[in-house]
C-alpha atoms as a PDB file:
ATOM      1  CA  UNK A   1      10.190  12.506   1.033  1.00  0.00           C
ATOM      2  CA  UNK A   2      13.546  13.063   2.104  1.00  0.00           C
ATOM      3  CA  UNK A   3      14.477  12.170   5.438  1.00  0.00           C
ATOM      4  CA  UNK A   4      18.311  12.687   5.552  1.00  0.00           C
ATOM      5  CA  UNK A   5      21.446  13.890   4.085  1.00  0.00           C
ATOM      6  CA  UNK A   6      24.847  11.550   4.651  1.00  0.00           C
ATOM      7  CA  UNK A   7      28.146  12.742   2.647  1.00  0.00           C
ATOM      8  CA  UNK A   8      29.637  10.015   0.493  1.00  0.00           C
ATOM      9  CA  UNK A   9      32.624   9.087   0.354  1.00  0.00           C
ATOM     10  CA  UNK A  10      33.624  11.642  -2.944  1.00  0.00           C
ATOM     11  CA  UNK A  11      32.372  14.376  -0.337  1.00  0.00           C
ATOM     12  CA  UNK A  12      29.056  14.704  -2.575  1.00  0.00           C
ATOM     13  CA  UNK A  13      25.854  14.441  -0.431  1.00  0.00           C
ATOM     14  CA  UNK A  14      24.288  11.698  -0.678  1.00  0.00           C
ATOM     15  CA  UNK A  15      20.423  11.414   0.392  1.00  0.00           C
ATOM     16  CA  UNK A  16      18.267   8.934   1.653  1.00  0.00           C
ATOM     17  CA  UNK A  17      14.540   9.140   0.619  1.00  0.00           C
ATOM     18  CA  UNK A  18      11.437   6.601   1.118  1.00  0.00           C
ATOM     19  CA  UNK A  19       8.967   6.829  -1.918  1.00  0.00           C
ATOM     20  CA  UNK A  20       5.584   4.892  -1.425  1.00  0.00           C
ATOM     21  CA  UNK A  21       2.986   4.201  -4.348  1.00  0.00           C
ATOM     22  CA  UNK A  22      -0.552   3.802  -4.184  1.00  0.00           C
ATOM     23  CA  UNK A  23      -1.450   0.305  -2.309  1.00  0.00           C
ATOM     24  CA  UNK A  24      -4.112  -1.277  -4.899  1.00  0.00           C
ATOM     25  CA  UNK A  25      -7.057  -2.992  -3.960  1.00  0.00           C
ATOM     26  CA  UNK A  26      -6.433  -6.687  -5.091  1.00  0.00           C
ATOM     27  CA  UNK A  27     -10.102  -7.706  -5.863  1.00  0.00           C
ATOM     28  CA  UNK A  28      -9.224  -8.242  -9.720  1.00  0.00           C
ATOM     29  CA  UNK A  29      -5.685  -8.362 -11.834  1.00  0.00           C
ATOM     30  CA  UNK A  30      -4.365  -4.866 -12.319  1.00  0.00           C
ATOM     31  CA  UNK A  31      -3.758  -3.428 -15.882  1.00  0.00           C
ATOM     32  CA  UNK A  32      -1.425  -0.967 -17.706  1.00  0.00           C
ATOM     33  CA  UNK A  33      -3.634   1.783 -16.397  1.00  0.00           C
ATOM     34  CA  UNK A  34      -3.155   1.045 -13.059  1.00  0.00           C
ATOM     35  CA  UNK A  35       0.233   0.670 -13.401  1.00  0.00           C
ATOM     36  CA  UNK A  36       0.482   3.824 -15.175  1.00  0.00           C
ATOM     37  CA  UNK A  37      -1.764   5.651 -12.459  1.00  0.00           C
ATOM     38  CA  UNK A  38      -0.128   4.401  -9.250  1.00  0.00           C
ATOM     39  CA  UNK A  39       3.271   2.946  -9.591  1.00  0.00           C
ATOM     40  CA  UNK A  40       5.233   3.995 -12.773  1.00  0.00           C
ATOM     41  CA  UNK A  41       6.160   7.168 -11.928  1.00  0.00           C
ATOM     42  CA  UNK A  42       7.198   6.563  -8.254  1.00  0.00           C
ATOM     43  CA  UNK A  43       9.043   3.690  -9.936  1.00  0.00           C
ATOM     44  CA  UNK A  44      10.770   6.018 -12.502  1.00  0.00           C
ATOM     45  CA  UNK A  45      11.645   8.002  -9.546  1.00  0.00           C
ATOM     46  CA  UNK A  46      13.383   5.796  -7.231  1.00  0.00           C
ATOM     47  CA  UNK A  47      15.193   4.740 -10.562  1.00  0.00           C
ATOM     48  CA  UNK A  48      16.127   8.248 -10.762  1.00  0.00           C
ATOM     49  CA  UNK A  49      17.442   8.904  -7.451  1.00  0.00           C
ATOM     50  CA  UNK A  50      19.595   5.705  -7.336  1.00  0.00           C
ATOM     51  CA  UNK A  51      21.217   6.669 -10.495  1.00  0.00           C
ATOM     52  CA  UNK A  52      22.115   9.741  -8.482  1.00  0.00           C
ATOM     53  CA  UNK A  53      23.392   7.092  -5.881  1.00  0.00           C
ATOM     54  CA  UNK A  54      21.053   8.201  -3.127  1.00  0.00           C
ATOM     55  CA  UNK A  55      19.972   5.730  -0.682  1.00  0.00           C
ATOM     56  CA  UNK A  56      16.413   4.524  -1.733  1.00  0.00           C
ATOM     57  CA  UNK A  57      13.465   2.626  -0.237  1.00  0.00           C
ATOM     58  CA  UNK A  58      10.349   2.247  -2.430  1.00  0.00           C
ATOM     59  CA  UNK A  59       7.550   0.340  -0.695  1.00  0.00           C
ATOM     60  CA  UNK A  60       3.976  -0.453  -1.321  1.00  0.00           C
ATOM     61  CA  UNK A  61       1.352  -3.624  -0.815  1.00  0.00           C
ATOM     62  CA  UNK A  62      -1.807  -5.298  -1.489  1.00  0.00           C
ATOM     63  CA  UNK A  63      -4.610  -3.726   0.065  1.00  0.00           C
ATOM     64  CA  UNK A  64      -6.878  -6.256   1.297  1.00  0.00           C
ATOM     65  CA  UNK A  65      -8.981  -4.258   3.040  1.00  0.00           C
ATOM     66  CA  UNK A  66     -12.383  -2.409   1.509  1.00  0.00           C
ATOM     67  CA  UNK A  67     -15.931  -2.910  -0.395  1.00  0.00           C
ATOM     68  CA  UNK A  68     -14.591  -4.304  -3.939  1.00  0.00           C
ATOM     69  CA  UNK A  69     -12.799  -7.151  -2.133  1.00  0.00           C
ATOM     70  CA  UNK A  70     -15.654  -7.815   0.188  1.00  0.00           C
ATOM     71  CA  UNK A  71     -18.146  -7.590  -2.863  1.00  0.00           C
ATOM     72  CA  UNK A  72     -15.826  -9.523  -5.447  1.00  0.00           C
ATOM     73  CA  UNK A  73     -15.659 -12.396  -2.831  1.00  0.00           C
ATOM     74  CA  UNK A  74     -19.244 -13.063  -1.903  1.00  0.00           C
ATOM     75  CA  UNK A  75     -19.542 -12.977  -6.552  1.00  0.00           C
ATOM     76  CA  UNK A  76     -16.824 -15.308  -6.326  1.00  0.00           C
ATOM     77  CA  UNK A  77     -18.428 -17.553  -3.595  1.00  0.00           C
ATOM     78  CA  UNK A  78     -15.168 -17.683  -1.198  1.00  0.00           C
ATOM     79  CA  UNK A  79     -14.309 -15.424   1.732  1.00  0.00           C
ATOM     80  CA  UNK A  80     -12.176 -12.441   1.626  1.00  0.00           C
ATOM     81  CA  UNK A  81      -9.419 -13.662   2.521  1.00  0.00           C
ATOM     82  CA  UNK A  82      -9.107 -16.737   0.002  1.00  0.00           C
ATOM     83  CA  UNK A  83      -9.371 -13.843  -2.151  1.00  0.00           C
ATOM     84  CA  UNK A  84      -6.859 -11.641  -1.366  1.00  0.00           C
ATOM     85  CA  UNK A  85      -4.328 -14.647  -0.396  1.00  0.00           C
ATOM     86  CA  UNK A  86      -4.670 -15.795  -4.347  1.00  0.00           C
ATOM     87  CA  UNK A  87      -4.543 -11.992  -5.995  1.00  0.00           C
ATOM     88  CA  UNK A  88      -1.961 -11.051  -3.665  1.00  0.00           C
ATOM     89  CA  UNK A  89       0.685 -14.101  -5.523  1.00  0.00           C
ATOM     90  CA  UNK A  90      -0.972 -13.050  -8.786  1.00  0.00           C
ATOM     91  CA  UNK A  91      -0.130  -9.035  -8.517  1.00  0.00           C
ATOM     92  CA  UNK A  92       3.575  -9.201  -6.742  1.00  0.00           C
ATOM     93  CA  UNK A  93       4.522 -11.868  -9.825  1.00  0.00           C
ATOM     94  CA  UNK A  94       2.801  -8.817 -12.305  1.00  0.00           C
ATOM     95  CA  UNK A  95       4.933  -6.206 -10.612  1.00  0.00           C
ATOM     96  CA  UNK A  96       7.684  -8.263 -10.889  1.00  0.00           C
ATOM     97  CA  UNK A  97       7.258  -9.029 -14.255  1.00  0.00           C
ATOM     98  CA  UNK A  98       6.925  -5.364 -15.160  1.00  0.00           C
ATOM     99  CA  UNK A  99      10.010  -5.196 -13.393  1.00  0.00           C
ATOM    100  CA  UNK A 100       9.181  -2.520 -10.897  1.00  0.00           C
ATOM    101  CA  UNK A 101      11.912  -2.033  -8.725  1.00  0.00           C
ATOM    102  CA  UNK A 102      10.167  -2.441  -5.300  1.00  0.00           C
ATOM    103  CA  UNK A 103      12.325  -2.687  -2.452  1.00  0.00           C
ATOM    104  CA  UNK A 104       9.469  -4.031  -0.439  1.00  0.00           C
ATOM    105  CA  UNK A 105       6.385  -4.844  -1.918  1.00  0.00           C
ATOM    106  CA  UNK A 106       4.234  -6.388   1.274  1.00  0.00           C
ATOM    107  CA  UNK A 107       0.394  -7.277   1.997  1.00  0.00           C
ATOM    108  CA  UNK A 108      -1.955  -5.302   4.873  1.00  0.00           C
ATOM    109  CA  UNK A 109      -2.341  -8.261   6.542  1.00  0.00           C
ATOM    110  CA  UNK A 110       1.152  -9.319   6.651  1.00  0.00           C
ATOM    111  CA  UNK A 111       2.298  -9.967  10.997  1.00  0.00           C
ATOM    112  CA  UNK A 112       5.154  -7.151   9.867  1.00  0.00           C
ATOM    113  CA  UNK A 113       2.647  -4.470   8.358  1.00  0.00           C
ATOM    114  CA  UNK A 114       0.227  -5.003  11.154  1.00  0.00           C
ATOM    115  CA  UNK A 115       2.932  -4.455  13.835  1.00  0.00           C
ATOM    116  CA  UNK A 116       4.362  -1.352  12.318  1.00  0.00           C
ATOM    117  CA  UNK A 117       1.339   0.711  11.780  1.00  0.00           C
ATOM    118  CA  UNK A 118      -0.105  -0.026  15.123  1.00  0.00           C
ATOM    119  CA  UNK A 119       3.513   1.179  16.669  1.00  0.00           C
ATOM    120  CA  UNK A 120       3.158   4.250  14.376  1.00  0.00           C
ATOM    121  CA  UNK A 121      -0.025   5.210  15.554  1.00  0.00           C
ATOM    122  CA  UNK A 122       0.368   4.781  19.212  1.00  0.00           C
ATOM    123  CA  UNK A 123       3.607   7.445  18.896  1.00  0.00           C
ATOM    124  CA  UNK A 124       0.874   9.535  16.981  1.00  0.00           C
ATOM    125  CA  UNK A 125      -1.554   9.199  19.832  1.00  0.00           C
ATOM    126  CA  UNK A 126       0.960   8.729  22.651  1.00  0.00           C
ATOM    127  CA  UNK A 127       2.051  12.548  21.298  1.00  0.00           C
ATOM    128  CA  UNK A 128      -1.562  14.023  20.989  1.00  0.00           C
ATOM    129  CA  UNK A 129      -1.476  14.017  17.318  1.00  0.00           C
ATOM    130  CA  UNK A 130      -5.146  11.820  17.477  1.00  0.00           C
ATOM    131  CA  UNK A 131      -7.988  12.458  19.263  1.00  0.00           C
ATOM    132  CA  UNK A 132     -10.542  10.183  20.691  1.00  0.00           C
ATOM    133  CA  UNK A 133     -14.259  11.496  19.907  1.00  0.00           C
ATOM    134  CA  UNK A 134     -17.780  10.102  19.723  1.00  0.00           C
ATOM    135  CA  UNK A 135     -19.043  10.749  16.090  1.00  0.00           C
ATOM    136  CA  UNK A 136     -22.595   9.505  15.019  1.00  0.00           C
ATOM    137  CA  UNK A 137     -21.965   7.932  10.942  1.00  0.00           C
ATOM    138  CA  UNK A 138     -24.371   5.846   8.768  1.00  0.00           C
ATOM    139  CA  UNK A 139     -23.848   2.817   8.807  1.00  0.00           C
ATOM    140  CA  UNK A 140     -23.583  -0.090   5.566  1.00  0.00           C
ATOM    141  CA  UNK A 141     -25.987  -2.586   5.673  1.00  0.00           C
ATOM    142  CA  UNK A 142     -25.244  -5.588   3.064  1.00  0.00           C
ATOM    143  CA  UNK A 143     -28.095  -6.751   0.912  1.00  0.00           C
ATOM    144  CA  UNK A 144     -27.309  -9.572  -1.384  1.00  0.00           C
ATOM    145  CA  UNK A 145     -26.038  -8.018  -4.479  1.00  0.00           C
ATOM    146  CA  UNK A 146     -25.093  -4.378  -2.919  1.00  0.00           C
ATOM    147  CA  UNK A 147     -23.628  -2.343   0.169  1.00  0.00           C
ATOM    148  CA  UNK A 148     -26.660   0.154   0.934  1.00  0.00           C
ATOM    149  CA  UNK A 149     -25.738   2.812   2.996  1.00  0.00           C
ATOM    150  CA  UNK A 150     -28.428   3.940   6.384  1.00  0.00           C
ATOM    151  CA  UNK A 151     -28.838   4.589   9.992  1.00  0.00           C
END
């Protein structure tokens, strides 16, 4: 998304864009077809644009968050976070291997992450943009091999 539009100094404009890929779940090593899926092209982009000499952020992250980390971990015998701790080293050395040009390639758990999002969602509440509501949703309820999903 572009956010801005500076001049440069040959009087050409020069803009400033963010690009974000897909955060991937980091229950298991990725492989070419989730790098082909979900980074690759954003990559490709932000290549594109700073051969234009725009001013470019790409970011994404582990996300250690969701079922297939909670289910690979209780497989694996450790807790989540063990988990995602190991996998996270594992996929940022893959990614940097493949030589994707992240400018910031971060974790959901990271102190940095955790403080941004919640200051971007209080301005989105603070500004009405979310609502506070009583909903009634099934809940999961964990057997030992599966996720089962009830009231």
């Amino acid at each position: 998304m572009q956010f801005g539009n500076d001049g440069d100094q040959s009087g050409n404009a020069k803009r400033k864009w963010v690009i974000g890929s897909a955060w991937p779940y980091i229950y298991a090593v990725p492989h070419l077809g989730n790098l082909i899926g979900s980074v690759l092209s954003a990559d490709v982009f932000a290549r594109y644009l700073r051969l234009r000499g725009d001013d470019v952020v790409f970011v994404s992250g582990s996300d250690e968050h969701g079922t297939p980390i909670e289910v690979e971990a209780l497989q694996l015998g450790v807790k989540p976070r063990e988990l995602t701790d190991r996998m996270h080293e594992i996929v940022k050395k893959l990614f940097e291997l493949w030589e994707i040009s992240f400018d910031n390639y971060t974790r959901t758990e990271s102190p940095v992450h955790k403080e941004f999002v919640k200051e971007f969602f209080m301005k989105l509440y603070n500004n009405g943009y979310i609502i506070t509501r009583e909903d009634e949703v099934p809940t999961a309820q964990r057997t030992r091999s599966t996720y089962q999903t009830g009231s």
